[in-house]
N, C-alpha and C. Protein backbone atom coordinates (compact mmCIF):
# COMPACT_ATOMS: atom_id res chain seq x y z
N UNK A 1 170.72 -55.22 21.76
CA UNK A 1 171.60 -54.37 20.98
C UNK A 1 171.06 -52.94 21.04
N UNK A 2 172.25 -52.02 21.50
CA UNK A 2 171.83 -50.57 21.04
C UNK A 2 170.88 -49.58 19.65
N UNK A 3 170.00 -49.75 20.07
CA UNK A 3 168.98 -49.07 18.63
C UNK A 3 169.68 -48.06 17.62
N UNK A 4 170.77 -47.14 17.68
CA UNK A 4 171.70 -46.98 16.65
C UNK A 4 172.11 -47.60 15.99
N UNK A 5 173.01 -48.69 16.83
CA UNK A 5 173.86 -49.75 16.53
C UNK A 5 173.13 -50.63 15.45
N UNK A 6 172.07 -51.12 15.85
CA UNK A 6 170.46 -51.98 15.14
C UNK A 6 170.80 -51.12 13.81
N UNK A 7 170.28 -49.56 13.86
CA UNK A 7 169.69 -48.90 12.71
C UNK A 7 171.40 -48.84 11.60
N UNK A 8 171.97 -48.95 12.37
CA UNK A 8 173.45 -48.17 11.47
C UNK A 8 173.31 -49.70 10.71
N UNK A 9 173.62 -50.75 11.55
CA UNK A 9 173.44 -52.35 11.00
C UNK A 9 172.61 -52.08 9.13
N UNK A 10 171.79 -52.09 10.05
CA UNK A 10 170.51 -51.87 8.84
C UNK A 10 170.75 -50.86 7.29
N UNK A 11 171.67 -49.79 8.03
CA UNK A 11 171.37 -48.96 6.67
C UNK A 11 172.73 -49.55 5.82
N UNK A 12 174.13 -50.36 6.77
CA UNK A 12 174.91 -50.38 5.87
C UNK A 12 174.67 -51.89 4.83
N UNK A 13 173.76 -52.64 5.50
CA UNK A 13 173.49 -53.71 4.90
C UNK A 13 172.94 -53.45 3.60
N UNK A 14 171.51 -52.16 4.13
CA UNK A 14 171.08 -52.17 2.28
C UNK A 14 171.78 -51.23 1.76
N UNK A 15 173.04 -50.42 1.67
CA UNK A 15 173.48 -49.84 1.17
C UNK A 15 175.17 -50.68 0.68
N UNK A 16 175.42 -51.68 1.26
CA UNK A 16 176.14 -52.04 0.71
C UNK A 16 176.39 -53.01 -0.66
N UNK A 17 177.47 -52.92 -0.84
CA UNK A 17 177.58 -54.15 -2.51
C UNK A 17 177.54 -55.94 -2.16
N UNK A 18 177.41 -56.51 -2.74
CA UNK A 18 176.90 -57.99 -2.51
C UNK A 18 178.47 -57.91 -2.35
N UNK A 19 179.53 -57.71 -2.75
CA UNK A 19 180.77 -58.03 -2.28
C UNK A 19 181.07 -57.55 -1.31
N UNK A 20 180.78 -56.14 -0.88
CA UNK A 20 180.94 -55.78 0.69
C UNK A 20 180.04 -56.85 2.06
N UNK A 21 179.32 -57.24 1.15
CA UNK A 21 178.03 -58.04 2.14
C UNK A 21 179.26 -59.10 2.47
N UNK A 22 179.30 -60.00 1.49
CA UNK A 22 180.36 -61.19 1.46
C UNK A 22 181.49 -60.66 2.09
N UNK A 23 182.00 -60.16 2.41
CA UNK A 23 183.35 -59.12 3.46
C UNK A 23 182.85 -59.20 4.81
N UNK A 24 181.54 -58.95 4.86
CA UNK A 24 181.44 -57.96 6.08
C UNK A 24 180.61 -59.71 6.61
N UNK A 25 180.53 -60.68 6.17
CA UNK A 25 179.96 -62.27 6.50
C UNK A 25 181.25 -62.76 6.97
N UNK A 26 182.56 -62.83 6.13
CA UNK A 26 183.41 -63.50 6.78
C UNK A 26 183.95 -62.56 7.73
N UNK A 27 184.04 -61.25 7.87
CA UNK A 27 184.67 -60.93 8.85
C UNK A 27 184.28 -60.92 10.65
N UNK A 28 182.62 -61.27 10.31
CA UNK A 28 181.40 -62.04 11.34
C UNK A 28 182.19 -63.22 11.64
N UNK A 29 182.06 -64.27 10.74
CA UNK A 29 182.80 -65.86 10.89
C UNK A 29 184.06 -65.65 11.81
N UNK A 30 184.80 -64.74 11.40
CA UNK A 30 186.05 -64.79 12.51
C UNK A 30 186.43 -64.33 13.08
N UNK A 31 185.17 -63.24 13.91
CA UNK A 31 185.13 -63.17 15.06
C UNK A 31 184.25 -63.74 15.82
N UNK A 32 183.71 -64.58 15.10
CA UNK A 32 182.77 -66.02 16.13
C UNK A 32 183.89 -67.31 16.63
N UNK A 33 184.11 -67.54 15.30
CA UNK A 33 185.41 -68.40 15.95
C UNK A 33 186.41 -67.96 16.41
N UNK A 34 187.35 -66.68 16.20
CA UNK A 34 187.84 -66.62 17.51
C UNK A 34 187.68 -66.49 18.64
N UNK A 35 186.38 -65.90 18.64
CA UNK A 35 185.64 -65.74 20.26
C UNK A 35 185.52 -67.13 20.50
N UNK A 36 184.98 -68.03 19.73
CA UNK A 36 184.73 -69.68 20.11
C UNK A 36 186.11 -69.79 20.86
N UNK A 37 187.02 -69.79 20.02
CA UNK A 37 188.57 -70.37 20.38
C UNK A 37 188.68 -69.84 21.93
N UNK A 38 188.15 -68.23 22.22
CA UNK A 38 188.97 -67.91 23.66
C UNK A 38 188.41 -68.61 24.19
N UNK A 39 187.09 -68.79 24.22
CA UNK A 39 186.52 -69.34 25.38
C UNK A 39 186.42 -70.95 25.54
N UNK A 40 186.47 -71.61 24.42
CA UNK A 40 187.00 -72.83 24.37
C UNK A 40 188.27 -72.92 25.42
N UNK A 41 189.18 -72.17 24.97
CA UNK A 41 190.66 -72.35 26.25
C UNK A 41 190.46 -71.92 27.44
N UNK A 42 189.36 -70.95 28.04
CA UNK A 42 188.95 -71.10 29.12
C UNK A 42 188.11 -72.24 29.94
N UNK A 43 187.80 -73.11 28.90
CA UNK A 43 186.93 -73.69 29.75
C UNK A 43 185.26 -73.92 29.53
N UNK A 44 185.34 -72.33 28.80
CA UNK A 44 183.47 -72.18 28.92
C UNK A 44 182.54 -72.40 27.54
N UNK A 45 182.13 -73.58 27.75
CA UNK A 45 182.01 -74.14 26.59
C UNK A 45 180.87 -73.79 26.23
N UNK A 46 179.42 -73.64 27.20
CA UNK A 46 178.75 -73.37 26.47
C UNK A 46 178.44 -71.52 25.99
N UNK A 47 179.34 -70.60 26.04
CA UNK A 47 179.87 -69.40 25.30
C UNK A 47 179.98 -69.60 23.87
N UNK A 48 181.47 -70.94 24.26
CA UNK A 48 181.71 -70.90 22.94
C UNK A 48 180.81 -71.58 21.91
N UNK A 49 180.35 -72.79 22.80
CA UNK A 49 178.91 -73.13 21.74
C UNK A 49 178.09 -72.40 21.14
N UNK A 50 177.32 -70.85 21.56
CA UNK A 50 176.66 -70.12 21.21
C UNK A 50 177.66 -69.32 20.13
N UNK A 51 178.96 -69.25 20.09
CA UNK A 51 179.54 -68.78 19.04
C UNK A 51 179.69 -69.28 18.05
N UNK A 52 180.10 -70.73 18.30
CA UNK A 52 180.02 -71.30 17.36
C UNK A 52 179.05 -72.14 16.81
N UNK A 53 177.84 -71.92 17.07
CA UNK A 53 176.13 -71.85 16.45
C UNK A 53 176.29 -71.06 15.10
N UNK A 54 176.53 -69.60 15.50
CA UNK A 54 176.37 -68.55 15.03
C UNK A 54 177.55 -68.84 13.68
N UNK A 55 178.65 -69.14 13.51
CA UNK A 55 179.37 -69.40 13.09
C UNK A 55 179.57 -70.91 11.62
N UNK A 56 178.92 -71.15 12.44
CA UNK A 56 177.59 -72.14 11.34
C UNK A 56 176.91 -71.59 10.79
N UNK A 57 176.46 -71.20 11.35
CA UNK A 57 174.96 -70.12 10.56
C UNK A 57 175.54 -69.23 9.46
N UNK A 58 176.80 -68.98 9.77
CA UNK A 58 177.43 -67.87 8.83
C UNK A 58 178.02 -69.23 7.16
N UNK A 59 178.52 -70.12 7.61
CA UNK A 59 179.21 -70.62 7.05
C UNK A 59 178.01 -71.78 5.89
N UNK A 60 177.04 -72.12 6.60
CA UNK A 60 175.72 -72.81 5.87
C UNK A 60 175.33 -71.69 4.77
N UNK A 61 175.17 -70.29 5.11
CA UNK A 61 174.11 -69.28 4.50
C UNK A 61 175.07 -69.16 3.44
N UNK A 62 176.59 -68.94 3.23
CA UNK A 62 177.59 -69.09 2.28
C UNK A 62 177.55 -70.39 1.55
N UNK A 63 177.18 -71.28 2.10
CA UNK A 63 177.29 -73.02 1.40
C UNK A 63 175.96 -72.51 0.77
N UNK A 64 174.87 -72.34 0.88
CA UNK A 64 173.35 -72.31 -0.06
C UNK A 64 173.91 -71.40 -0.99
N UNK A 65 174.40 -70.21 -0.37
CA UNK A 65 174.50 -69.10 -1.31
C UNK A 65 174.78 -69.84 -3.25
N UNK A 66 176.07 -70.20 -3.19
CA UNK A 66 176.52 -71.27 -3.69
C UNK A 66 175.80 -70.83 -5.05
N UNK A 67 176.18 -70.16 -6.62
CA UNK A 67 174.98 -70.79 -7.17
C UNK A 67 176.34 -71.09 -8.26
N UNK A 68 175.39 -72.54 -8.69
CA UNK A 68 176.41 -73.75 -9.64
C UNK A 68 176.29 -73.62 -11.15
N UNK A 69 175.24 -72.72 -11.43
CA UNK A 69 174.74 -72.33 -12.91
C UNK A 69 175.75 -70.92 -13.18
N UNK A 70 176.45 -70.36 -12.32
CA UNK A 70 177.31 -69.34 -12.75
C UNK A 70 178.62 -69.55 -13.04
N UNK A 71 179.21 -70.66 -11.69
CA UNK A 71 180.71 -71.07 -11.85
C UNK A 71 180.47 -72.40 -11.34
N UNK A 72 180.56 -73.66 -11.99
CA UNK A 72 180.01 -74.50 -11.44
C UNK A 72 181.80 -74.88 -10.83
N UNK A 73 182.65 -75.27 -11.29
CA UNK A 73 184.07 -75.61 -10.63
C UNK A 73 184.21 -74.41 -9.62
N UNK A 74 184.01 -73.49 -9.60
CA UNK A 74 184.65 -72.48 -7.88
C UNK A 74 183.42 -72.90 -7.36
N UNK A 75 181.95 -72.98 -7.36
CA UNK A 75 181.12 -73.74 -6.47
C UNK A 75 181.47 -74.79 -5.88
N UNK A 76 182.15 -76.29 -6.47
CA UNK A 76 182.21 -77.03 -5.70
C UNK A 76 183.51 -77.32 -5.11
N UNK A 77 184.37 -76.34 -5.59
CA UNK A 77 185.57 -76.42 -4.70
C UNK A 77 184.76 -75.68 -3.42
N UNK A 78 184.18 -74.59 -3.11
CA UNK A 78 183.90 -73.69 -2.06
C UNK A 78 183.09 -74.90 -1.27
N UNK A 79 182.22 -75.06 -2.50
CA UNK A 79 181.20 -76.04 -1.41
C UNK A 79 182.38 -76.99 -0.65
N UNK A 80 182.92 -77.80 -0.70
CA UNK A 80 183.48 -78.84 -0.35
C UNK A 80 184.26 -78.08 1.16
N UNK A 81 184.90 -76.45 0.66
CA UNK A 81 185.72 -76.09 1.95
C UNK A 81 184.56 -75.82 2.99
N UNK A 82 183.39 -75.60 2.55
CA UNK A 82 182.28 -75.17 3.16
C UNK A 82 181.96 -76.19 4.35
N UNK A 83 181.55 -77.29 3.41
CA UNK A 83 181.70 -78.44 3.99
C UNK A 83 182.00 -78.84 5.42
N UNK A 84 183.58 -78.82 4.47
CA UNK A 84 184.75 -79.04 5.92
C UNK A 84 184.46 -78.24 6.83
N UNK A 85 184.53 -76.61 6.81
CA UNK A 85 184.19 -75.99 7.81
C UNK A 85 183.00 -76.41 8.49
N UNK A 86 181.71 -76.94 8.04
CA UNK A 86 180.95 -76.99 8.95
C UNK A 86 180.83 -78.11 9.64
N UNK A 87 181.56 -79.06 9.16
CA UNK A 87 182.27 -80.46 9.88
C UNK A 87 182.69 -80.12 11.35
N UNK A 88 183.89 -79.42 10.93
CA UNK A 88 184.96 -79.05 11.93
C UNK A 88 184.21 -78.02 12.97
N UNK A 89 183.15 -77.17 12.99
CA UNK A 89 182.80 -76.45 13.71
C UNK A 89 181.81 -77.27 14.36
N UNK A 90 181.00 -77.79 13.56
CA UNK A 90 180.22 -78.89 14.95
C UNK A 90 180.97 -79.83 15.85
N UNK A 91 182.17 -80.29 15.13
CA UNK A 91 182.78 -81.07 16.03
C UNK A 91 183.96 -80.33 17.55
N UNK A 92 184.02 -79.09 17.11
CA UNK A 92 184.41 -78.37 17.94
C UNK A 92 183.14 -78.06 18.97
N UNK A 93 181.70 -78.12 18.74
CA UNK A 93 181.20 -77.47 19.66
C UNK A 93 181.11 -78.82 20.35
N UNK A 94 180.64 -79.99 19.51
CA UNK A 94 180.43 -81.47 20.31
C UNK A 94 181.66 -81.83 21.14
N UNK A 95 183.12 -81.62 20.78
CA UNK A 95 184.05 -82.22 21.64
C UNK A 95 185.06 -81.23 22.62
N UNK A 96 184.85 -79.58 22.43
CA UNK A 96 185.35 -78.76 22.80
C UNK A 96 186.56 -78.41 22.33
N UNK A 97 186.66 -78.99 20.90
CA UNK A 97 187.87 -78.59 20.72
C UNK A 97 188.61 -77.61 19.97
N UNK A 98 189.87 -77.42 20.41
CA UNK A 98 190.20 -75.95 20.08
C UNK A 98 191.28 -76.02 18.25
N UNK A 99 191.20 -77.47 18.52
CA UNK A 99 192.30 -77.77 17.18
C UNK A 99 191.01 -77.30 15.81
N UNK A 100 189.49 -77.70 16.15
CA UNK A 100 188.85 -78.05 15.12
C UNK A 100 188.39 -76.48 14.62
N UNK A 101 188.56 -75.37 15.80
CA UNK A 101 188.40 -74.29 15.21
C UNK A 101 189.82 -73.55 14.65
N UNK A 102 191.40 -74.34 14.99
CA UNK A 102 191.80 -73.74 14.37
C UNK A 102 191.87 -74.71 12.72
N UNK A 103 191.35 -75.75 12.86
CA UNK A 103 191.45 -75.67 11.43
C UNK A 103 190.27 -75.11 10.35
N UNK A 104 189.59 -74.91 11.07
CA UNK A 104 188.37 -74.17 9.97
C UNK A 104 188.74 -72.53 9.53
N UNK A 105 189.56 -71.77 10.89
CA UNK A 105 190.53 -70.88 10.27
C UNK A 105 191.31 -70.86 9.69
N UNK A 106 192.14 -71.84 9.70
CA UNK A 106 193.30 -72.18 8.41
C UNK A 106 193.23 -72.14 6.89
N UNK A 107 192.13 -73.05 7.29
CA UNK A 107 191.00 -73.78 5.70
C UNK A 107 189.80 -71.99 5.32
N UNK A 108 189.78 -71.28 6.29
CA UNK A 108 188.40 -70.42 5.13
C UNK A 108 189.82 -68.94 4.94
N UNK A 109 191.01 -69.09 5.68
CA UNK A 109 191.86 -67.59 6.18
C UNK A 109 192.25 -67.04 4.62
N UNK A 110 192.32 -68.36 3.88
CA UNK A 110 193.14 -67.50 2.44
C UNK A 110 191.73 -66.95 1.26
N UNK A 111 190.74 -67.49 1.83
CA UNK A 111 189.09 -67.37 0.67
C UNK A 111 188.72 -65.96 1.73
N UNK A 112 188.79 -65.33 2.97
CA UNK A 112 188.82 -64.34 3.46
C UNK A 112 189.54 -63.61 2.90
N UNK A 113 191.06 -63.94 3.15
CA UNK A 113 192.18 -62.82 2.19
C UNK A 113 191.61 -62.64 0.80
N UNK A 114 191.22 -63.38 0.25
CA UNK A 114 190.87 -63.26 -0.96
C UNK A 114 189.92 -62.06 -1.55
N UNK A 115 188.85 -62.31 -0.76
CA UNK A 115 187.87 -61.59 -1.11
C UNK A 115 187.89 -60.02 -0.57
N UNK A 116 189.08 -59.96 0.52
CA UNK A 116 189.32 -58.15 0.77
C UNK A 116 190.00 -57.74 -0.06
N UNK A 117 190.40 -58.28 -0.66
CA UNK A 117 191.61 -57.79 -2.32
C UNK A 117 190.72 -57.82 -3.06
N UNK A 118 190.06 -58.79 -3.46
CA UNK A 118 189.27 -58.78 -4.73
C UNK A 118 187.58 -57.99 -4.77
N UNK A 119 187.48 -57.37 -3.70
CA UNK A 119 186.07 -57.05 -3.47
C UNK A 119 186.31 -55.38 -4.09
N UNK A 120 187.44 -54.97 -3.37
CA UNK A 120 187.60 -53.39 -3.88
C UNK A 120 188.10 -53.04 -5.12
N UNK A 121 188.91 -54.55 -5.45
CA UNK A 121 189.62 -53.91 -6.73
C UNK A 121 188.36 -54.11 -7.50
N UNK A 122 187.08 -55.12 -7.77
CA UNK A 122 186.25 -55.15 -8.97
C UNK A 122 185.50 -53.52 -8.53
N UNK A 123 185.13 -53.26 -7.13
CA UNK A 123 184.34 -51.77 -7.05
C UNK A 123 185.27 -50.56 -8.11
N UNK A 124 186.49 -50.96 -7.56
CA UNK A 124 187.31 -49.94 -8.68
C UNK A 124 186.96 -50.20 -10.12
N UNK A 125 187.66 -51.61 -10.56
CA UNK A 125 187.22 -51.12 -11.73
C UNK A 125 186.14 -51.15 -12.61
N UNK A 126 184.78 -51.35 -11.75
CA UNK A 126 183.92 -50.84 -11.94
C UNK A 126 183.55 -49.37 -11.93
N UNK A 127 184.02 -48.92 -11.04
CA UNK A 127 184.10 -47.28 -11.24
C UNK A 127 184.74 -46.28 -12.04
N UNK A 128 185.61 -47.13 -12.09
CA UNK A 128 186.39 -46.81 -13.76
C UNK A 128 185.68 -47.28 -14.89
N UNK A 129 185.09 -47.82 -15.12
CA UNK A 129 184.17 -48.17 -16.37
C UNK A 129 182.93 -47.25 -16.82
N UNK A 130 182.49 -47.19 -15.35
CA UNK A 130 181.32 -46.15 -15.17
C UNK A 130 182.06 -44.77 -16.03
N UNK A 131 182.93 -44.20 -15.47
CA UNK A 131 183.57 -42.70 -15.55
C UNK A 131 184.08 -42.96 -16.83
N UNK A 132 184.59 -43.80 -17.78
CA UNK A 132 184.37 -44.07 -19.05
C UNK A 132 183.56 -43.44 -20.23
């Protein structure tokens, strides 16, 4: 990786909000699996295997994240989609298939939508509280 690229990485990570973090994780996740998906339909599996490694990795670090002493019912609904997703993504890298990554996009696409609506509006009205 380009040493800007590295450093810019770096400064927006610690400068960002745990909800921008959580934004900027799923928007990683789906461009691993869609990159999985192209190259799955090409053919080149072990590409897409290395994407969809990575794609795991994204989707496990969200399953730990998990904490059950804050919301214990949205924990184990998440956990459970978590789950599934990481079901469906190993079995996509084990059988090549392209159905199992589109259902792990199906299953995480509306908890993505979710969180780009809901990430800016709490920064807002948090910033409105502040200026209060």
């Amino acid at each position: 990786m380009h040493p800007a690229i590295s450093r810019y990485q770096q400064v927006r990570a610690s400068t960002s909000s745990p909800g921008e973090l959580l934004v900027a994780l799923y928007d990683g996740l789906f461009r691993f699996l869609k990159g999985a998906r192209v190259h799955l339909e090409r053919g080149e599996r072990a590409r897409a295997a290395e994407l969809l490694s990575k794609a795991y990795a994204v989707v496990s670090e969200l399953y730990i994240a998990l904490d059950h002493s804050a919301h214990p019912e949205l924990c184990a609904n998440l956990e459970g989609l978590y789950g599934f997703a990481m079901d469906r993504i190993m079995q996509a890298s084990q059988q090549g298939s392209v159905d199992c990554v589109d259902d792990t996009l199906r299953v995480l696409t509306p908890l993505r939508e979710a969180w780009k609506l809901a990430v800016p509006k709490a920064a807002a009205e948090m910033a409105a509280e502040r200026g209060r």
